[in-house]
PDB file of N, CA and C in Angstrom:
ATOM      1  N   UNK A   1     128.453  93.461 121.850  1.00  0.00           N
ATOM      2  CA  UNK A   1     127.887  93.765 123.153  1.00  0.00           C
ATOM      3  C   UNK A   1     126.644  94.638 122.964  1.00  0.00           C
ATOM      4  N   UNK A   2     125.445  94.393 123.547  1.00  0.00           N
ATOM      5  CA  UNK A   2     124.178  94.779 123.376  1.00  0.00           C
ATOM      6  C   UNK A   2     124.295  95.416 124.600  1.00  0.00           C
ATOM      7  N   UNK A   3     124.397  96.942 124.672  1.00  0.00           N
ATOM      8  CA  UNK A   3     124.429  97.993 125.501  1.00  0.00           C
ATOM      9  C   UNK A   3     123.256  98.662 125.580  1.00  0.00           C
ATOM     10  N   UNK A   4     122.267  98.486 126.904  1.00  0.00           N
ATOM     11  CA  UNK A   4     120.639  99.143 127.118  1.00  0.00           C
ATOM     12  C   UNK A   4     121.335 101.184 127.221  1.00  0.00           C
ATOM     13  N   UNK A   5     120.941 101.621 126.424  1.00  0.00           N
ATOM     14  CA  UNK A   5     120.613 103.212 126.485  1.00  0.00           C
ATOM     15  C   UNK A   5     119.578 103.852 126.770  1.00  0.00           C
ATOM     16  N   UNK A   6     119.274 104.457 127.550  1.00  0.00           N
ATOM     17  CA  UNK A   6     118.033 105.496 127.605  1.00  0.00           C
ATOM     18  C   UNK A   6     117.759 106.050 126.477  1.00  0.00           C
ATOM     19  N   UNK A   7     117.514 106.582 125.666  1.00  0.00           N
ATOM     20  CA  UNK A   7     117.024 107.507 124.119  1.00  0.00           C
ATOM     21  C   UNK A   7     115.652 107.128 123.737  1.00  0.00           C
ATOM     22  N   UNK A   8     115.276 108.199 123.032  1.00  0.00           N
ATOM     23  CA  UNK A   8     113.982 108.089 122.474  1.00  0.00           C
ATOM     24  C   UNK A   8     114.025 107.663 121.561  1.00  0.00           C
ATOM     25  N   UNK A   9     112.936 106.524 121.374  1.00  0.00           N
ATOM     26  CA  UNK A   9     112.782 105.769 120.257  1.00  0.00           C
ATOM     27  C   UNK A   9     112.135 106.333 118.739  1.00  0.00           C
ATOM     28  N   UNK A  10     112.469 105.548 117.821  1.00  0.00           N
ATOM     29  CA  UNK A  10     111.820 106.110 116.685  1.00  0.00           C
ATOM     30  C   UNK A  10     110.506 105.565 116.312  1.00  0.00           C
ATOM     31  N   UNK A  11     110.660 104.532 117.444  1.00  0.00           N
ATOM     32  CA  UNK A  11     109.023 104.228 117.421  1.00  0.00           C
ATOM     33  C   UNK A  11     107.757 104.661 118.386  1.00  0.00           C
ATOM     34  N   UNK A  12     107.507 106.109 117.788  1.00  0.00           N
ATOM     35  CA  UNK A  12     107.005 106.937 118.470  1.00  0.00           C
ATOM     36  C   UNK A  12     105.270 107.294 118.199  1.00  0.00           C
ATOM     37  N   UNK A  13     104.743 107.691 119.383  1.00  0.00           N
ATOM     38  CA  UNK A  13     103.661 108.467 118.991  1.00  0.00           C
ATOM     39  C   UNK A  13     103.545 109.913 118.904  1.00  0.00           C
ATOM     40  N   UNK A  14     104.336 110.601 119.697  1.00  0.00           N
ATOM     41  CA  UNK A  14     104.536 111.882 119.707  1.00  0.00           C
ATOM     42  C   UNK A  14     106.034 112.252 119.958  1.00  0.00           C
ATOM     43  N   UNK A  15     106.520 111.880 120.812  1.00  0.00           N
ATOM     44  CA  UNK A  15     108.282 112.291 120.520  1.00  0.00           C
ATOM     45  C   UNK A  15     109.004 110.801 120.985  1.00  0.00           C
ATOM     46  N   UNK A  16     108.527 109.791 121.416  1.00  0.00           N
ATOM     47  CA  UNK A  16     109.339 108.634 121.724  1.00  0.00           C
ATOM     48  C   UNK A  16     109.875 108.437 122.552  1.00  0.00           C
ATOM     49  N   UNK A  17     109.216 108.965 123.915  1.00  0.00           N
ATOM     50  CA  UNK A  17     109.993 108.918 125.223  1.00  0.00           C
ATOM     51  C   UNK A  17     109.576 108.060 125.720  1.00  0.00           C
ATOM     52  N   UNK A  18     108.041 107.724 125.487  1.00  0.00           N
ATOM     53  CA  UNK A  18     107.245 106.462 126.298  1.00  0.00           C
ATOM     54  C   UNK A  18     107.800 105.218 125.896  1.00  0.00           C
ATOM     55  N   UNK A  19     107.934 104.853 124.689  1.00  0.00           N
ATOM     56  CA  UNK A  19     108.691 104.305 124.073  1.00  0.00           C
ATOM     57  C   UNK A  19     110.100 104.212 124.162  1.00  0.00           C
ATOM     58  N   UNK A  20     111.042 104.805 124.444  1.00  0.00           N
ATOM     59  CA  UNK A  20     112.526 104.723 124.775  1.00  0.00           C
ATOM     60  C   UNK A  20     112.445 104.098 125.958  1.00  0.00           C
ATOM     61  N   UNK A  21     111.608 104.961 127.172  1.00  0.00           N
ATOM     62  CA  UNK A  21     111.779 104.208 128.404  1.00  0.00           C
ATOM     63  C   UNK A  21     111.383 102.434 128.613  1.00  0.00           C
ATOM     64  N   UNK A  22     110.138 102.376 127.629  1.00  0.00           N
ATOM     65  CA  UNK A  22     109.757 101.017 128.024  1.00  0.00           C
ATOM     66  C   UNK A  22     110.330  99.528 126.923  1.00  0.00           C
ATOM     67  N   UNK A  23     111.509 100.568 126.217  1.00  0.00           N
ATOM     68  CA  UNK A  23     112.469  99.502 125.115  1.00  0.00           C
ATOM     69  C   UNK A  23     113.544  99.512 126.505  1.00  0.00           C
ATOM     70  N   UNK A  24     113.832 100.595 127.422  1.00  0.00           N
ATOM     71  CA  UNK A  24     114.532 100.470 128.283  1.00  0.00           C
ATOM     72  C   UNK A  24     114.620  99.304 129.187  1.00  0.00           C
ATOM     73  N   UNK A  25     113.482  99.534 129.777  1.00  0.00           N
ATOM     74  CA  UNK A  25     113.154  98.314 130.835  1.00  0.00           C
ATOM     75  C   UNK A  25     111.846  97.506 130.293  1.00  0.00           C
ATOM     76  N   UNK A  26     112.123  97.335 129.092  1.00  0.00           N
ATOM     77  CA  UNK A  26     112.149  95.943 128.779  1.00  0.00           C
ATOM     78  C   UNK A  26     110.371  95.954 128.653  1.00  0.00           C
ATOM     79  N   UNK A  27     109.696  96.553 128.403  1.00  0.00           N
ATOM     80  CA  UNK A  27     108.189  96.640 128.770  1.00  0.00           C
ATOM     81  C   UNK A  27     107.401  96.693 126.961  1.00  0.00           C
ATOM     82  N   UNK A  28     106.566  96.697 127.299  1.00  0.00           N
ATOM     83  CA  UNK A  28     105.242  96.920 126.262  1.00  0.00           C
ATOM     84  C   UNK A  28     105.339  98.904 126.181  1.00  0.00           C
ATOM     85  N   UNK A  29     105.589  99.328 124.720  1.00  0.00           N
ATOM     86  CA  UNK A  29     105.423 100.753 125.242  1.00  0.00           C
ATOM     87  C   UNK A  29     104.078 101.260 125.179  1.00  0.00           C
ATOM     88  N   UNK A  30     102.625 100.567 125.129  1.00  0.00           N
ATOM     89  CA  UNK A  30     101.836 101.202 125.460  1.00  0.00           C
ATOM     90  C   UNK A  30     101.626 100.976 127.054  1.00  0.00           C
ATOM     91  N   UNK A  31     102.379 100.267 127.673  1.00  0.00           N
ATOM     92  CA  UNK A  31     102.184 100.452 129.185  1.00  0.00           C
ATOM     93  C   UNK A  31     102.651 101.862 129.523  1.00  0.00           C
ATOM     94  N   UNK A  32     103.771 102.159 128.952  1.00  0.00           N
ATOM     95  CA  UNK A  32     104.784 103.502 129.551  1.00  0.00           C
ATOM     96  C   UNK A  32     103.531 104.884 129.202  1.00  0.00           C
ATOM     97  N   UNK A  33     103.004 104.845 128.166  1.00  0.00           N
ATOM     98  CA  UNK A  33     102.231 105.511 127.254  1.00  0.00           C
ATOM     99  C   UNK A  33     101.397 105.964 128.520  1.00  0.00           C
ATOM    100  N   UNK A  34     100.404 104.451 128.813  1.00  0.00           N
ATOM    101  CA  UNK A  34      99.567 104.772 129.516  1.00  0.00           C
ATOM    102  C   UNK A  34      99.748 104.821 131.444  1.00  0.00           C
ATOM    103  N   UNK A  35     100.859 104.201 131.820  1.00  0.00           N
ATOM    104  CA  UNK A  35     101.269 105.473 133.135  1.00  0.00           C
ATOM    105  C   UNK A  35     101.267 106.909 132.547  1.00  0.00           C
ATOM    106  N   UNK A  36     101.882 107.844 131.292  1.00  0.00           N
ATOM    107  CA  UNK A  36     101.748 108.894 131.729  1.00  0.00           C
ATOM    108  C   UNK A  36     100.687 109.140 131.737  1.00  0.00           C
ATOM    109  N   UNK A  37      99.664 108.852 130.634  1.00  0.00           N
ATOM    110  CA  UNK A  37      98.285 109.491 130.596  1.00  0.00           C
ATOM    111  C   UNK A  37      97.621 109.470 132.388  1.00  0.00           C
ATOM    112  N   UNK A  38      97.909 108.476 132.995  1.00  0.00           N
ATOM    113  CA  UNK A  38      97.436 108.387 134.522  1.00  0.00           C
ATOM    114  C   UNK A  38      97.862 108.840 135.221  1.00  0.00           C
ATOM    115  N   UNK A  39      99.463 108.976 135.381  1.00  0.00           N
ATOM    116  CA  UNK A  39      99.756 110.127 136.547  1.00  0.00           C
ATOM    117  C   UNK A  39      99.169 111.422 136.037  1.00  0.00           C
ATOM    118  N   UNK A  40      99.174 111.781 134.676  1.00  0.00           N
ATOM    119  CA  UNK A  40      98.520 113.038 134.108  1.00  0.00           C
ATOM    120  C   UNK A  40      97.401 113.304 134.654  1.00  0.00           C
ATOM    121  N   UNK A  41      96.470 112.154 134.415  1.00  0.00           N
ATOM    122  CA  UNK A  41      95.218 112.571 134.712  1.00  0.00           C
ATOM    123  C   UNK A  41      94.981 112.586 136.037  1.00  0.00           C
ATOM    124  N   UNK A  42      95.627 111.715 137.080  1.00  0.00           N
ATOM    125  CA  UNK A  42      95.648 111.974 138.778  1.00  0.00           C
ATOM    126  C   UNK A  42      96.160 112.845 139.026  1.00  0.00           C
ATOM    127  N   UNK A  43      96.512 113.617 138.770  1.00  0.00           N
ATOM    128  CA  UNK A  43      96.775 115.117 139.055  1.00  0.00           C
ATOM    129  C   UNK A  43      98.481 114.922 139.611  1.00  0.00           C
ATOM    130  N   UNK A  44      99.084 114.220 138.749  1.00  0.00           N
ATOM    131  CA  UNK A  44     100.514 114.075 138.841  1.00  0.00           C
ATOM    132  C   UNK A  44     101.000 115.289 137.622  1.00  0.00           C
ATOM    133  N   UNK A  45     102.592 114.992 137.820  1.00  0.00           N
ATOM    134  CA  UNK A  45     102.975 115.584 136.761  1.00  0.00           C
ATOM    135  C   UNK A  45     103.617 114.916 135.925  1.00  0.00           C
ATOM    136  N   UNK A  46     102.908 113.625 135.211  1.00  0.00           N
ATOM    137  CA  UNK A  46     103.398 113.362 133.796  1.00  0.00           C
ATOM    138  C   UNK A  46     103.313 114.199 132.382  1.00  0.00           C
ATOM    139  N   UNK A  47     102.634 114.928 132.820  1.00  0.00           N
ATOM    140  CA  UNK A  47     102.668 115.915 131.236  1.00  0.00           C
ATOM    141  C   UNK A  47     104.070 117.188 131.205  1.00  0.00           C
ATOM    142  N   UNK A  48     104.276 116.827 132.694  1.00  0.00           N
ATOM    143  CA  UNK A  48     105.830 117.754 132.574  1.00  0.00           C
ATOM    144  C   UNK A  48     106.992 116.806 132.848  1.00  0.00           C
ATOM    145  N   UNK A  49     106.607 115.950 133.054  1.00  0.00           N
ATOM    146  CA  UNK A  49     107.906 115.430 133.248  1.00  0.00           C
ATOM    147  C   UNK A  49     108.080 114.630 132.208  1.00  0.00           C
ATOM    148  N   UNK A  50     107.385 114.013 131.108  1.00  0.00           N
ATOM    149  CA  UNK A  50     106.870 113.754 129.771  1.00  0.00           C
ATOM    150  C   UNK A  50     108.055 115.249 128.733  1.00  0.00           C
ATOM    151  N   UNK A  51     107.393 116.055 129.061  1.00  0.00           N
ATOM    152  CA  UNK A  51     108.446 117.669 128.333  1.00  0.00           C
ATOM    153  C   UNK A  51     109.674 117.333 128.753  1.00  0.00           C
ATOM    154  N   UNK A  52     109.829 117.230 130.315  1.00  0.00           N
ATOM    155  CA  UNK A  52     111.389 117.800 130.447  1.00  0.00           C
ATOM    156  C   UNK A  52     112.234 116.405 129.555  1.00  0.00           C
ATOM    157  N   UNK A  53     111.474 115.052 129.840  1.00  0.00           N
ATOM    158  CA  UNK A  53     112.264 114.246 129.087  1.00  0.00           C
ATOM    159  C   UNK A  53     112.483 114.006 127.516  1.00  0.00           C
ATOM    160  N   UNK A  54     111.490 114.788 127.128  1.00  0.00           N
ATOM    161  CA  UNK A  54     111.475 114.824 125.590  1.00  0.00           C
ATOM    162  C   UNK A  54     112.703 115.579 125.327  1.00  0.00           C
ATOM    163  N   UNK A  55     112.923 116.778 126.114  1.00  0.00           N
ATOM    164  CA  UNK A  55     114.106 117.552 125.926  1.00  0.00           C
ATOM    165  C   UNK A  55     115.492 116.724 126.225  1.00  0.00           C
ATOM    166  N   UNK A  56     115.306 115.941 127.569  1.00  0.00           N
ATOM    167  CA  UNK A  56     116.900 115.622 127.654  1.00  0.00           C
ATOM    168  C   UNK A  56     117.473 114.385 127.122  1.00  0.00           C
ATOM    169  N   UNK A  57     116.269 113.876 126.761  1.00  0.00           N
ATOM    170  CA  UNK A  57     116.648 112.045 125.940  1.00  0.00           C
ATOM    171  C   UNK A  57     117.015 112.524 124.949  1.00  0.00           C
ATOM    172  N   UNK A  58     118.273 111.715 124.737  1.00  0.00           N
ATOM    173  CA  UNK A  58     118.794 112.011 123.327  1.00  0.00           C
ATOM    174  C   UNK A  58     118.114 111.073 121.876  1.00  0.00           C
ATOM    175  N   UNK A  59     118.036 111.179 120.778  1.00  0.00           N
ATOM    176  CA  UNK A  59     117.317 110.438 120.390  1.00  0.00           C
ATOM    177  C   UNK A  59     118.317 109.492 119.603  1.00  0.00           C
ATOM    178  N   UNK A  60     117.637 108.281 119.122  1.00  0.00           N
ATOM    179  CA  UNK A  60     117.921 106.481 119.141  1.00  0.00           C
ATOM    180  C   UNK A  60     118.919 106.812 117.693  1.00  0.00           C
TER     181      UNK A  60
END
């Protein structure tokens, strides 16, 4: 049984969250990559919410 987990991947650029999420749902992880850089740069908060998940994803 092939069970989808949230965790950070080891195929990472900096801690593997962009990457965990978009092995998650199934995506390209430079898409995930580059939503955060854009909510970042629109004056969202991907650069914290990027942290808090680096902290709570467990890793792969």
């Amino acid at each position: 049984m092939n069970e989808k987990r949230f965790v950070r991947s080891n195929d990472k650029m900096l801690a593997g969250v962009a990457a965990g999420i978009a092995n998650y749902l199934g995506l390209d992880p430079m898409l995930a990559r580059l939503a955060f850089v854009l909510f970042s740069l629109l004056g969202g908060a991907g650069g914290l919410v990027y942290l808090v998940l680096w902290i709570i994803m467990p890793k792969e």
